[in-house]
Protein backbone atom coordinates (compact mmCIF):
# COMPACT_ATOMS: atom_id res chain seq x y z
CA UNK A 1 69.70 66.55 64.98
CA UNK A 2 72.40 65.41 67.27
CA UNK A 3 75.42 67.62 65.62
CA UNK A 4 72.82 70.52 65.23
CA UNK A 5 72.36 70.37 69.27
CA UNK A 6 75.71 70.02 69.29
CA UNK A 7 76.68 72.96 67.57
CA UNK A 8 74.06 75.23 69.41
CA UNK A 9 75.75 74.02 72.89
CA UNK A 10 79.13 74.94 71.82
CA UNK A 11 77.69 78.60 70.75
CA UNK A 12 76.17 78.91 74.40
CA UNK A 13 79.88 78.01 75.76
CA UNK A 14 81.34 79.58 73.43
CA UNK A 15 79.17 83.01 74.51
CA UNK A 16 79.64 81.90 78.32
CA UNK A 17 83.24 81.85 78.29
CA UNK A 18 83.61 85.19 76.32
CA UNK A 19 81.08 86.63 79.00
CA UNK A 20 82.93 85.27 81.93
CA UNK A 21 86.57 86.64 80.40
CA UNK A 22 85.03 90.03 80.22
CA UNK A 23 83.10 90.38 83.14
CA UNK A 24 87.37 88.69 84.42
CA UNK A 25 88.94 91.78 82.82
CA UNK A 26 86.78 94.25 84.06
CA UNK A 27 86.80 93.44 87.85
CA UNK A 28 90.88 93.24 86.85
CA UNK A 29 90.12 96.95 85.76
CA UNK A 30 88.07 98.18 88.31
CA UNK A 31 90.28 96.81 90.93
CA UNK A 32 93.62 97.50 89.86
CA UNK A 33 96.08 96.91 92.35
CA UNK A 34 98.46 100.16 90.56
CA UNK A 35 95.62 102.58 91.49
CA UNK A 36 95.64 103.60 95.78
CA UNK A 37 91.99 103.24 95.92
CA UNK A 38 91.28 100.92 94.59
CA UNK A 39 94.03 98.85 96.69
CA UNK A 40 91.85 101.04 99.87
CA UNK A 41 88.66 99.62 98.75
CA UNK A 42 90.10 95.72 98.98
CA UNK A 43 91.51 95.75 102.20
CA UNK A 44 88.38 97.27 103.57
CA UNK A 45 86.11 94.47 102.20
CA UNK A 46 88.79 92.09 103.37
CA UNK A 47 88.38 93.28 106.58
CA UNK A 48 84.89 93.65 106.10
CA UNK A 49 84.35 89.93 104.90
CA UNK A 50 86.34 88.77 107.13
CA UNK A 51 88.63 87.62 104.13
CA UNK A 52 90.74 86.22 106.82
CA UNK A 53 89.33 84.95 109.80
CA UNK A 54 86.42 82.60 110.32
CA UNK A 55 82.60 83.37 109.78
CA UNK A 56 81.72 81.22 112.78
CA UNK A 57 79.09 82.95 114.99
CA UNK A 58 76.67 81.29 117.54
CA UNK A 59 73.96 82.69 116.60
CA UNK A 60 72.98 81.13 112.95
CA UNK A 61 71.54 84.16 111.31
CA UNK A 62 74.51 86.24 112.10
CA UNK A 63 76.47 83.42 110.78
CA UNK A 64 74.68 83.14 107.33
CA UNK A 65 74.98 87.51 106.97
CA UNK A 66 79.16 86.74 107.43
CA UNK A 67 79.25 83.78 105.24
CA UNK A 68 77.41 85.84 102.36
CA UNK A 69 80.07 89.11 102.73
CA UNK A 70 82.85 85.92 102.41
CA UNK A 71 81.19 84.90 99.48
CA UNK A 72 81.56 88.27 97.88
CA UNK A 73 85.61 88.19 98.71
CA UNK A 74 85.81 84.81 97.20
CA UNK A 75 84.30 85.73 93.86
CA UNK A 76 86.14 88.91 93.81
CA UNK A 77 89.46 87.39 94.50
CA UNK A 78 88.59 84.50 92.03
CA UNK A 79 88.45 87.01 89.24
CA UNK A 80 91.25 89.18 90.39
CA UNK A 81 93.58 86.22 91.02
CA UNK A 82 92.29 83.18 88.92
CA UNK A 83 93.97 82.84 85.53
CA UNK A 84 91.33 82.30 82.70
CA UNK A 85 91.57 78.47 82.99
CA UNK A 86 90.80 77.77 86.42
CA UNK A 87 87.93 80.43 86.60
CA UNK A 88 86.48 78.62 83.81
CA UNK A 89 87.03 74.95 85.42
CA UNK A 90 85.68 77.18 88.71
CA UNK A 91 82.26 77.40 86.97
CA UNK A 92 82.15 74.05 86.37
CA UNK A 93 83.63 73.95 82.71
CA UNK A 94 86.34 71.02 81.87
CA UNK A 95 86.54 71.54 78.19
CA UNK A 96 89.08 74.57 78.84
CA UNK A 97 92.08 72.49 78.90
């Protein structure tokens, strides 16, 4: 019982990690840095995340609406700059050593 659980975990990771390096190349694709827009398209959304300033605002709903466009940078720059290793370990996975 124990080996066949075993067996149908490693599948699931197995499928996970083949998911996750696709859905890697594809944002790699989309936003390839040789093509002008779509190098246009990223430093709008950096701007418009504020990729590089803070989120703070005083007023907490504001706030949570910036932290949730950062959110999107981070996960875009994850796959676009995040060998396959480290996004793995990202998403919580240590057996990718």
């Amino acid at each position: 019982m124990a080996r066949e659980l075993r067996e149908v975990l490693n599948e699931g990771y197995e499928k996970l990690r083949r998911m996750l390096f696709s859905r890697q190349l594809a944002y790699r694709d989309l936003f390839n840095m040789d093509k002008p827009s779509a190098k246009a398209v990223l430093e709008d959304l950096a701007h418009f995340c504020r990729a590089h300033e803070s989120t703070f605002h005083t007023d907490e709903r504001a706030q949570s609406l910036l932290e949730g466009r950062r959110e999107v940078w981070l996960r875009i720059q994850n796959h676009l700059e995040l060998d396959s290793h480290k996004l793995w370990k990202l998403y919580g996975r240590k057996d990718l050593e």
